[in-house]
PDB file of N, CA and C in Angstrom:
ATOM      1  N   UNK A   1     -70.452 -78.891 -54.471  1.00  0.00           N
ATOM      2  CA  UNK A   1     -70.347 -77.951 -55.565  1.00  0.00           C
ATOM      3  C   UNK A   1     -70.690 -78.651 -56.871  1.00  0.00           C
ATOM      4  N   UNK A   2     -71.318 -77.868 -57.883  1.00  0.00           N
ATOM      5  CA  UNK A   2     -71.532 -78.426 -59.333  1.00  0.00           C
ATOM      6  C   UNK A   2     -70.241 -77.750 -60.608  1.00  0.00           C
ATOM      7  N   UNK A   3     -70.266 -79.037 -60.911  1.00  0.00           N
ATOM      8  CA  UNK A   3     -68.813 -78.101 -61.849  1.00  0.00           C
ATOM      9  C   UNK A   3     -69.200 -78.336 -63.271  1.00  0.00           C
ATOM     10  N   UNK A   4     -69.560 -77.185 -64.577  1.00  0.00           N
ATOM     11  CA  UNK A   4     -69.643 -77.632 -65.968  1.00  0.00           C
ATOM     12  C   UNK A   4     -68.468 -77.492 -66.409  1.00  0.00           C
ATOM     13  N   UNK A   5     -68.383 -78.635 -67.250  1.00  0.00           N
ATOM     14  CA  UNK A   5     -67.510 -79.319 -68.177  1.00  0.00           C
ATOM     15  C   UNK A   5     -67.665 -78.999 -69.670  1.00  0.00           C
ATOM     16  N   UNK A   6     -67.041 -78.659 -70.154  1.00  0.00           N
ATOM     17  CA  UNK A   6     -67.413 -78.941 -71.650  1.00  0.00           C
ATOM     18  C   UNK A   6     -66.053 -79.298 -72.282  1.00  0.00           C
ATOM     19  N   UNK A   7     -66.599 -80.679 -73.148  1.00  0.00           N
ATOM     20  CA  UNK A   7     -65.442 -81.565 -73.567  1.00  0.00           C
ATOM     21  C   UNK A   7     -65.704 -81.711 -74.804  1.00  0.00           C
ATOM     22  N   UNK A   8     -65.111 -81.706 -76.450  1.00  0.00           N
ATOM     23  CA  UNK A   8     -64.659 -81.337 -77.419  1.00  0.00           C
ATOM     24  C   UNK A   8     -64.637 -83.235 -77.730  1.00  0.00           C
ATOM     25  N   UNK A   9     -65.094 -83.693 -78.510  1.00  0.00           N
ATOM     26  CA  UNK A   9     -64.614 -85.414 -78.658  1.00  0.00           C
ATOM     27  C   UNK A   9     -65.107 -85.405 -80.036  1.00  0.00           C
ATOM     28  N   UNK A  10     -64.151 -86.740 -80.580  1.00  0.00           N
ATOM     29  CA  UNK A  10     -64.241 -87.399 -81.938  1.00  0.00           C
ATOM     30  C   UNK A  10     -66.031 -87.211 -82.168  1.00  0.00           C
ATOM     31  N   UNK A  11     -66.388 -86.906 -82.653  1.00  0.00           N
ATOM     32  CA  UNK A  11     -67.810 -88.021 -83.628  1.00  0.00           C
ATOM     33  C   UNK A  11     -67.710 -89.158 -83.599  1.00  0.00           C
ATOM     34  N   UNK A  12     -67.221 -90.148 -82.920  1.00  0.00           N
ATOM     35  CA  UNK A  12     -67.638 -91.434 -83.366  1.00  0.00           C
ATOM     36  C   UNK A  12     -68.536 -92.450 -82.231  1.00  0.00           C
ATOM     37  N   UNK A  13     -69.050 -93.520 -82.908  1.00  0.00           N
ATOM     38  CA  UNK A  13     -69.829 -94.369 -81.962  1.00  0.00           C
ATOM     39  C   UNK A  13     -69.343 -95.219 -80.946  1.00  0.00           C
ATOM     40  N   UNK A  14     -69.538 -94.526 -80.042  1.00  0.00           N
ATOM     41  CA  UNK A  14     -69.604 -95.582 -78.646  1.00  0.00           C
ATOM     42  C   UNK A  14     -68.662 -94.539 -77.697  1.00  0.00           C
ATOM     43  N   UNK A  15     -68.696 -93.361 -78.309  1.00  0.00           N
ATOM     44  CA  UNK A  15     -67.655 -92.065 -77.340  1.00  0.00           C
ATOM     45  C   UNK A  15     -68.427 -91.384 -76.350  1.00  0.00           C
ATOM     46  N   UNK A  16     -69.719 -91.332 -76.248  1.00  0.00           N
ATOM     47  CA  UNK A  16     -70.738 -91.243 -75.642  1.00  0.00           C
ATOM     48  C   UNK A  16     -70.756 -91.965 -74.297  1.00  0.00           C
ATOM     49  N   UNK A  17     -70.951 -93.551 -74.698  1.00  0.00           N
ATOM     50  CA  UNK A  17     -71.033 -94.393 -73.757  1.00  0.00           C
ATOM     51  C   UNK A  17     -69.496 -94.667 -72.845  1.00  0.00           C
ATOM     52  N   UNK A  18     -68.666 -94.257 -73.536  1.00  0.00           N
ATOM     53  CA  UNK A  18     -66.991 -94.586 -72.775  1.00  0.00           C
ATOM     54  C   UNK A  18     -66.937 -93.532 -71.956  1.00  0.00           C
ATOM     55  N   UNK A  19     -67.160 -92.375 -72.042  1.00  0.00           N
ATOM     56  CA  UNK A  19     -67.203 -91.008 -71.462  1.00  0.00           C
ATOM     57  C   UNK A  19     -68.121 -91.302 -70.495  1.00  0.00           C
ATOM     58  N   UNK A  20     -69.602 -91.479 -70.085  1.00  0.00           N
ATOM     59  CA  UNK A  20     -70.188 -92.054 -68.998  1.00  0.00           C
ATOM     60  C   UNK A  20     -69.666 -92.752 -68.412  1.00  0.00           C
ATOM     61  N   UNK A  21     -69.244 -93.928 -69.445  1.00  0.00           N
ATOM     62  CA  UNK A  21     -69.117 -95.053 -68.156  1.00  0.00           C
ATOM     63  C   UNK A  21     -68.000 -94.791 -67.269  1.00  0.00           C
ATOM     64  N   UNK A  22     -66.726 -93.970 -67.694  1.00  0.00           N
ATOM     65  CA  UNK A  22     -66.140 -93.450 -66.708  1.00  0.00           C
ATOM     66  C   UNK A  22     -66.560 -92.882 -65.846  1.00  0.00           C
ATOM     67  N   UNK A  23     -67.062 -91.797 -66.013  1.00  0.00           N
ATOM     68  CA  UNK A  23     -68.124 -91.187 -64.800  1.00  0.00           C
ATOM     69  C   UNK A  23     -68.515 -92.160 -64.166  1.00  0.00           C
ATOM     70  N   UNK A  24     -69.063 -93.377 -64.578  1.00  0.00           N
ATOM     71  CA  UNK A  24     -70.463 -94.202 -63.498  1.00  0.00           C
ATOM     72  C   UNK A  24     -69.070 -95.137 -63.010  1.00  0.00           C
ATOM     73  N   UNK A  25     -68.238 -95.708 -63.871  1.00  0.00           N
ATOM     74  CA  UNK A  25     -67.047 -96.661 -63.175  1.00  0.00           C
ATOM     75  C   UNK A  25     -66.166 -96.238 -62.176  1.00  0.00           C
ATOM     76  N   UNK A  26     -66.468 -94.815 -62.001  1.00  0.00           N
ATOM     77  CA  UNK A  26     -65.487 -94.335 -60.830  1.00  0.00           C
ATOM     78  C   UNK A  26     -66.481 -93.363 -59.677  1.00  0.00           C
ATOM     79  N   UNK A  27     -67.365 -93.738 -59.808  1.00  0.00           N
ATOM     80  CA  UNK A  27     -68.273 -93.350 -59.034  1.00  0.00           C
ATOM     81  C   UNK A  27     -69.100 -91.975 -58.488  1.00  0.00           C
ATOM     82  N   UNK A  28     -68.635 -91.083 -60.407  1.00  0.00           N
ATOM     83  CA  UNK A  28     -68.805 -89.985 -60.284  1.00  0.00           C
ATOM     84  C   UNK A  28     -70.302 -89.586 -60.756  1.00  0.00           C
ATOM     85  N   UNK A  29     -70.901 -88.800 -59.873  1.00  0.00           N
ATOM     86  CA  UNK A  29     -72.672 -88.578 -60.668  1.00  0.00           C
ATOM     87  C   UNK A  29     -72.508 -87.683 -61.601  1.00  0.00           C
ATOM     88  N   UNK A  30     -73.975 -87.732 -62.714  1.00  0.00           N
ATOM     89  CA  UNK A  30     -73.657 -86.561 -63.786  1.00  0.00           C
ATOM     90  C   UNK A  30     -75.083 -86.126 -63.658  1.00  0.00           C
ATOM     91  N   UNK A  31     -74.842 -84.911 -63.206  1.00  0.00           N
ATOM     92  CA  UNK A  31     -76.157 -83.960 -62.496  1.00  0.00           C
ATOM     93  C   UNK A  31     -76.917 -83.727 -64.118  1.00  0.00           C
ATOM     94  N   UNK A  32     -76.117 -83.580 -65.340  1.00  0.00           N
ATOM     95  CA  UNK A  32     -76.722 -83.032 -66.483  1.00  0.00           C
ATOM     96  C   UNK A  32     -75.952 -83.345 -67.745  1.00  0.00           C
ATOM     97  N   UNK A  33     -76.126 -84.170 -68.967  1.00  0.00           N
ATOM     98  CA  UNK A  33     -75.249 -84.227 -69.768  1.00  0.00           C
ATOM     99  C   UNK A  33     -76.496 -83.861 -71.222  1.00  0.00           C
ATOM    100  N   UNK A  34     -75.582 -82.897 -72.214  1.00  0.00           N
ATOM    101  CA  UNK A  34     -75.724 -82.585 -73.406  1.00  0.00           C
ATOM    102  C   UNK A  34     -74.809 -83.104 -74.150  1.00  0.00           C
ATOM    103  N   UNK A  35     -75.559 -83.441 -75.436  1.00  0.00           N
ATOM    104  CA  UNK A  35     -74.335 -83.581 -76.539  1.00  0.00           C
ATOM    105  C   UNK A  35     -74.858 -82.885 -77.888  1.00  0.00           C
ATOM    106  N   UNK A  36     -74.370 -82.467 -78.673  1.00  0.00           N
ATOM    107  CA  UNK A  36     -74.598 -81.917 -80.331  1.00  0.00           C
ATOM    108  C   UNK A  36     -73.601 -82.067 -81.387  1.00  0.00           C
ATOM    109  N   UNK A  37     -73.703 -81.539 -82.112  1.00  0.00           N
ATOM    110  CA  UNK A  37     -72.494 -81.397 -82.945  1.00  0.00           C
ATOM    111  C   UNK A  37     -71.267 -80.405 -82.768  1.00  0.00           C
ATOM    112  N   UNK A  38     -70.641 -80.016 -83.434  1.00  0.00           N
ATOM    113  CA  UNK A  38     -69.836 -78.857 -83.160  1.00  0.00           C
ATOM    114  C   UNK A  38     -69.333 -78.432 -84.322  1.00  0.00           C
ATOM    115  N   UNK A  39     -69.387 -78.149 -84.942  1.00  0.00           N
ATOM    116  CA  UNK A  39     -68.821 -76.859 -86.092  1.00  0.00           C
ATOM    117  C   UNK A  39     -68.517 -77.911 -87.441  1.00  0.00           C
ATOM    118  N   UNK A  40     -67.466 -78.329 -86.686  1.00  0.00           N
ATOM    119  CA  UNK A  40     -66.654 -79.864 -87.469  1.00  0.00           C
ATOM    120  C   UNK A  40     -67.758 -80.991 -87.577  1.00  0.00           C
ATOM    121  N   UNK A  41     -67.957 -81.153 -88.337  1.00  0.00           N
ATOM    122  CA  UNK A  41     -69.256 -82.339 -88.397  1.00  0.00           C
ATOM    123  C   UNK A  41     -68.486 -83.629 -87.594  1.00  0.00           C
ATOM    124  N   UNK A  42     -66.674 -83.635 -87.542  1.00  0.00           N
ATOM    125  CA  UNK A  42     -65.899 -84.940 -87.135  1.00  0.00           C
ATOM    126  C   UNK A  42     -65.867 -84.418 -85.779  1.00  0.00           C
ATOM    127  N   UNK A  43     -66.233 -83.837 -84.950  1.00  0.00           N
ATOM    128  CA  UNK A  43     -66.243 -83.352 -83.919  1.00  0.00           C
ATOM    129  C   UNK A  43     -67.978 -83.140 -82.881  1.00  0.00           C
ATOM    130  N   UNK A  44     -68.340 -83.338 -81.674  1.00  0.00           N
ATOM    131  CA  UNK A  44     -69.182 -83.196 -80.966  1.00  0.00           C
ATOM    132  C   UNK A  44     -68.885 -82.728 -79.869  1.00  0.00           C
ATOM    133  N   UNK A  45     -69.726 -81.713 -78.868  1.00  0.00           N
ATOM    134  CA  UNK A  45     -69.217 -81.150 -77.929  1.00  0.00           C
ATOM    135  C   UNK A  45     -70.458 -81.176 -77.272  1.00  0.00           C
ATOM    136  N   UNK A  46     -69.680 -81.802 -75.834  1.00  0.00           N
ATOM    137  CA  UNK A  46     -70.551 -82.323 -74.424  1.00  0.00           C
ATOM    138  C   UNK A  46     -70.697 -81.874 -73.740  1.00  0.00           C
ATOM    139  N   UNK A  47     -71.748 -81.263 -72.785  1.00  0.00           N
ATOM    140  CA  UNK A  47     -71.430 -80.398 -72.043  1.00  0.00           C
ATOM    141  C   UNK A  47     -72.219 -80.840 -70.597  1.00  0.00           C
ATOM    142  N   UNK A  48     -71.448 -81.523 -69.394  1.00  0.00           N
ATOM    143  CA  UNK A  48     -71.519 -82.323 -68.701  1.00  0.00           C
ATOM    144  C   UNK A  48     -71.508 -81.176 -67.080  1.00  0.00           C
ATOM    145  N   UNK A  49     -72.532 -81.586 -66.376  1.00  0.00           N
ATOM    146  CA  UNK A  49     -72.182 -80.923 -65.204  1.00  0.00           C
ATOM    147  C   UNK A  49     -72.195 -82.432 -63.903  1.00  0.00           C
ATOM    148  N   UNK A  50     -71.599 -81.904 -63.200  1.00  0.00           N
ATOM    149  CA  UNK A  50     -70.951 -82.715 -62.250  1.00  0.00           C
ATOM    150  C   UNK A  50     -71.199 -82.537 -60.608  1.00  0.00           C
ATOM    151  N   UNK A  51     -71.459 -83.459 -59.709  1.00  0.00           N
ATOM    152  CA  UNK A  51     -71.366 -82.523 -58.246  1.00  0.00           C
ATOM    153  C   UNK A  51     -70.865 -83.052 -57.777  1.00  0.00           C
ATOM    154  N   UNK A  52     -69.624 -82.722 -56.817  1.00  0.00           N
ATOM    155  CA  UNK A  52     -68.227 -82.860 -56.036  1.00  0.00           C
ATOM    156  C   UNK A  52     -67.218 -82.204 -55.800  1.00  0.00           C
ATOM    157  N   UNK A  53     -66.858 -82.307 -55.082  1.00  0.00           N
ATOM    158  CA  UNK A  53     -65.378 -80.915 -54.309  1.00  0.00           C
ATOM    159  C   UNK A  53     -64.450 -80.749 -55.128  1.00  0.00           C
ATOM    160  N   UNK A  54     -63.448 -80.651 -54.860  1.00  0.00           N
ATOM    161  CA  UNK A  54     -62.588 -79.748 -56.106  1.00  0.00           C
ATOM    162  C   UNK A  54     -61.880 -81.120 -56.390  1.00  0.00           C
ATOM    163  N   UNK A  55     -61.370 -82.420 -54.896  1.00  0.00           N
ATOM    164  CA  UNK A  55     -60.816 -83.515 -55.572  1.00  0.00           C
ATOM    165  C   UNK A  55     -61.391 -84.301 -56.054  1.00  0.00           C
ATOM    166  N   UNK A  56     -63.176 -84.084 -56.672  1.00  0.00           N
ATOM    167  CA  UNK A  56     -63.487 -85.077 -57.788  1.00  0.00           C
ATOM    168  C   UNK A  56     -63.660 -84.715 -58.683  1.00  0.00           C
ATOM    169  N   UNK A  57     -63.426 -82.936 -58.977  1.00  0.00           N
ATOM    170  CA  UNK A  57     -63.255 -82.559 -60.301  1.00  0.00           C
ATOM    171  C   UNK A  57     -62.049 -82.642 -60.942  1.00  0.00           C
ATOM    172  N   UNK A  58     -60.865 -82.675 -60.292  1.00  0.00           N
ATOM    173  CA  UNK A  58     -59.249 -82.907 -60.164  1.00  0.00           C
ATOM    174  C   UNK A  58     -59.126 -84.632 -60.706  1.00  0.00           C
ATOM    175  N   UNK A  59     -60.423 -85.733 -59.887  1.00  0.00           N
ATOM    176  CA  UNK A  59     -60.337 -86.758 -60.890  1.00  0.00           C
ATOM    177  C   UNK A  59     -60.831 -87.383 -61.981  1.00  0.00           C
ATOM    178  N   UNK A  60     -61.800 -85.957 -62.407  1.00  0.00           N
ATOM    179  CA  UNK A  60     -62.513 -86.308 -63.855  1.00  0.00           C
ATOM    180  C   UNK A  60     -61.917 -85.823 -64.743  1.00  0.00           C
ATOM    181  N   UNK A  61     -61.059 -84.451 -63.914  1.00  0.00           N
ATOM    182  CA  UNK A  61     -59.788 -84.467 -65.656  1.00  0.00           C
ATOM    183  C   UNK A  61     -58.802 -84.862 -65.771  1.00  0.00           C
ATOM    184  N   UNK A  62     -57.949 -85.809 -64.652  1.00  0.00           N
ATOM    185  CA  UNK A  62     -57.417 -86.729 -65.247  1.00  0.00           C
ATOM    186  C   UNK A  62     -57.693 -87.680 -65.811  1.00  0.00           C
ATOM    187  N   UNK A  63     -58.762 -88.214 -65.750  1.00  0.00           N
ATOM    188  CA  UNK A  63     -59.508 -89.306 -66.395  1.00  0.00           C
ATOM    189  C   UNK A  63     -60.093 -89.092 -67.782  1.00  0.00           C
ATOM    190  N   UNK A  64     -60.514 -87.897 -68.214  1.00  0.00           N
ATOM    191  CA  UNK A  64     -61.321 -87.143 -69.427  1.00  0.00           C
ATOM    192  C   UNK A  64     -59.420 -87.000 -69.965  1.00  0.00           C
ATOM    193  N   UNK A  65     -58.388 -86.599 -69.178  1.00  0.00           N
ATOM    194  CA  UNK A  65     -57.237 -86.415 -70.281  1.00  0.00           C
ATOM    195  C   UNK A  65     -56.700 -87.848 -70.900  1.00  0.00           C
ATOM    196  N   UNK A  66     -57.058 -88.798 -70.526  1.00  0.00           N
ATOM    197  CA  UNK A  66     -56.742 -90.233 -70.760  1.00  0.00           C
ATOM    198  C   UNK A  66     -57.210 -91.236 -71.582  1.00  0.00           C
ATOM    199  N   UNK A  67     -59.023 -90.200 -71.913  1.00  0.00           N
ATOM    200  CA  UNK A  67     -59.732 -90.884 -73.133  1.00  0.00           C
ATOM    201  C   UNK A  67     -59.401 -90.291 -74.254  1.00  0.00           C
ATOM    202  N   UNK A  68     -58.765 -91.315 -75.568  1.00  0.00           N
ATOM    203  CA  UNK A  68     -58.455 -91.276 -76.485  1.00  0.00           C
ATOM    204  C   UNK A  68     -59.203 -90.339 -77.564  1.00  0.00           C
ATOM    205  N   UNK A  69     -60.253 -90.212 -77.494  1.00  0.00           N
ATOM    206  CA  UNK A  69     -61.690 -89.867 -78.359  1.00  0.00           C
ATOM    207  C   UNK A  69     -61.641 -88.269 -77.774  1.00  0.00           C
ATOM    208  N   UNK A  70     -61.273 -87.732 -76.484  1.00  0.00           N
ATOM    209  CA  UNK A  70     -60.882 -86.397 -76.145  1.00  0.00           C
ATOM    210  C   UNK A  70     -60.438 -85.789 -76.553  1.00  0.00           C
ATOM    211  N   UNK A  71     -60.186 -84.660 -77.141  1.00  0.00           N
ATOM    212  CA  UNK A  71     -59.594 -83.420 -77.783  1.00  0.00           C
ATOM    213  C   UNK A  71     -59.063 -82.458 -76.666  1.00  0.00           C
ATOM    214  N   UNK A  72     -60.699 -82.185 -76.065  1.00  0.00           N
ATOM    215  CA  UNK A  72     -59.976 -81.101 -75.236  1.00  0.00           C
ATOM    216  C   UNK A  72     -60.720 -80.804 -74.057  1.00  0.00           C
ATOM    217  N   UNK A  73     -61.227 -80.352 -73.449  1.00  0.00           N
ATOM    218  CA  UNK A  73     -62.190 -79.866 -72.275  1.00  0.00           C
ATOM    219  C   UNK A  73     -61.793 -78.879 -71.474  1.00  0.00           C
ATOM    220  N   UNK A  74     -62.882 -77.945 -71.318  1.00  0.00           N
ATOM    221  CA  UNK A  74     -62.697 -76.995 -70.052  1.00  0.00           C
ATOM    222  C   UNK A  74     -63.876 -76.683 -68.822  1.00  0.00           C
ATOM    223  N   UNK A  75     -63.828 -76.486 -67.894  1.00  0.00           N
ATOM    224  CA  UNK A  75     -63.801 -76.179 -66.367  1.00  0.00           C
ATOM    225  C   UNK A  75     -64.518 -75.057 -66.807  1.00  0.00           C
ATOM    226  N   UNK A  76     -66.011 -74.934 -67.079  1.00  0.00           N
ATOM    227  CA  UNK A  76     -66.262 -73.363 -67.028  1.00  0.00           C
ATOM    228  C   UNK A  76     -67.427 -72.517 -65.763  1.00  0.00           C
ATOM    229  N   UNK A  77     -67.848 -73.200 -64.929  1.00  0.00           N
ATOM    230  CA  UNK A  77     -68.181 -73.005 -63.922  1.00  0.00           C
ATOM    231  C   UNK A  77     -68.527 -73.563 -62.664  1.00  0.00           C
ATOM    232  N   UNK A  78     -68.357 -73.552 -61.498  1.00  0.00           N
ATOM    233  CA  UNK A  78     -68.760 -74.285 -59.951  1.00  0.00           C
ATOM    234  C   UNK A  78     -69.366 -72.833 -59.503  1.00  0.00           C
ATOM    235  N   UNK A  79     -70.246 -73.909 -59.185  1.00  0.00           N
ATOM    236  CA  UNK A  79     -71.886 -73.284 -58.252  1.00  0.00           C
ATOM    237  C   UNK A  79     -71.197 -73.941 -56.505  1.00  0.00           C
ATOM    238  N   UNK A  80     -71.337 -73.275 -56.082  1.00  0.00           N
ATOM    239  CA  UNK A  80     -71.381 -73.569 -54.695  1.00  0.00           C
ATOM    240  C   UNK A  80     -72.819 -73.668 -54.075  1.00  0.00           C
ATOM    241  N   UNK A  81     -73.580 -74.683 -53.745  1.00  0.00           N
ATOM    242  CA  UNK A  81     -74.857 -75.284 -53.861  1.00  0.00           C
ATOM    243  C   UNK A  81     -75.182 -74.763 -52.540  1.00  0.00           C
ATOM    244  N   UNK A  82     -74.032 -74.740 -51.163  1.00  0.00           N
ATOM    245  CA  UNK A  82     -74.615 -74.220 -50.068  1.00  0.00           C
ATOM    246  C   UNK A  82     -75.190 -72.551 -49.924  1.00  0.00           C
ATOM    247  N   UNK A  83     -74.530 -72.146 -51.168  1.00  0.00           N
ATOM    248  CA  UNK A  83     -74.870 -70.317 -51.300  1.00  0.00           C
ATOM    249  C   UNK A  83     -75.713 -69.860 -52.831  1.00  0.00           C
ATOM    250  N   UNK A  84     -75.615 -71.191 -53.490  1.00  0.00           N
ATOM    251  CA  UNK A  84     -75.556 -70.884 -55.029  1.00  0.00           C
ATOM    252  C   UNK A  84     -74.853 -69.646 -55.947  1.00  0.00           C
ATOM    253  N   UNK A  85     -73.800 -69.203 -55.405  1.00  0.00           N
ATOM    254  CA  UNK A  85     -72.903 -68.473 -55.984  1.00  0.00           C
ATOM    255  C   UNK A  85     -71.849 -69.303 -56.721  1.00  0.00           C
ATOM    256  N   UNK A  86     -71.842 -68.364 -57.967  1.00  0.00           N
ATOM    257  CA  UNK A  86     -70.764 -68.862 -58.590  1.00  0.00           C
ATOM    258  C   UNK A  86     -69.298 -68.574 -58.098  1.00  0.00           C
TER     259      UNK A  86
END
């Protein structure tokens, strides 16, 4: 399954690269990542899709709740890849 993410983080440098490297340090792939600004110029919003079952989306938000530079994130869709239904 593919799961989008969209996660809410500081503006600052090197929040980018800490946010991956979790992904790549725990051995999670990132099928698609965006970043821009967000409203708040002190604010950027990521919008990350992911592919894995429900317990490796279960360990990217405990892990995304643990980075400091996080605000907030939500779960807004899984594709089921064997049917492509949402």
């Amino acid at each position: 399954m593919r799961h989008t993410i969209s996660i809410l983080v500081e503006n600052r440098f090197g929040v980018l690269a800490r946010i991956a490297g979790m992904f790549s340090g725990r051995g999670f792939n990132i099928d698609s990542l965006n970043v821009a600004p967000a409203n708040d110029p002190s604010t950027s919003r990521m919008t990350i899709v992911v592919r894995g079952d429900d317990t490796v989306l279960e360990q990217v938000t405990r892990q995304l709740s643990k980075l400091v530079d996080v605000i907030e994130f939500r779960i807004f869709g899984t594709v089921n890849l064997s049917t492509g239904n949402w």
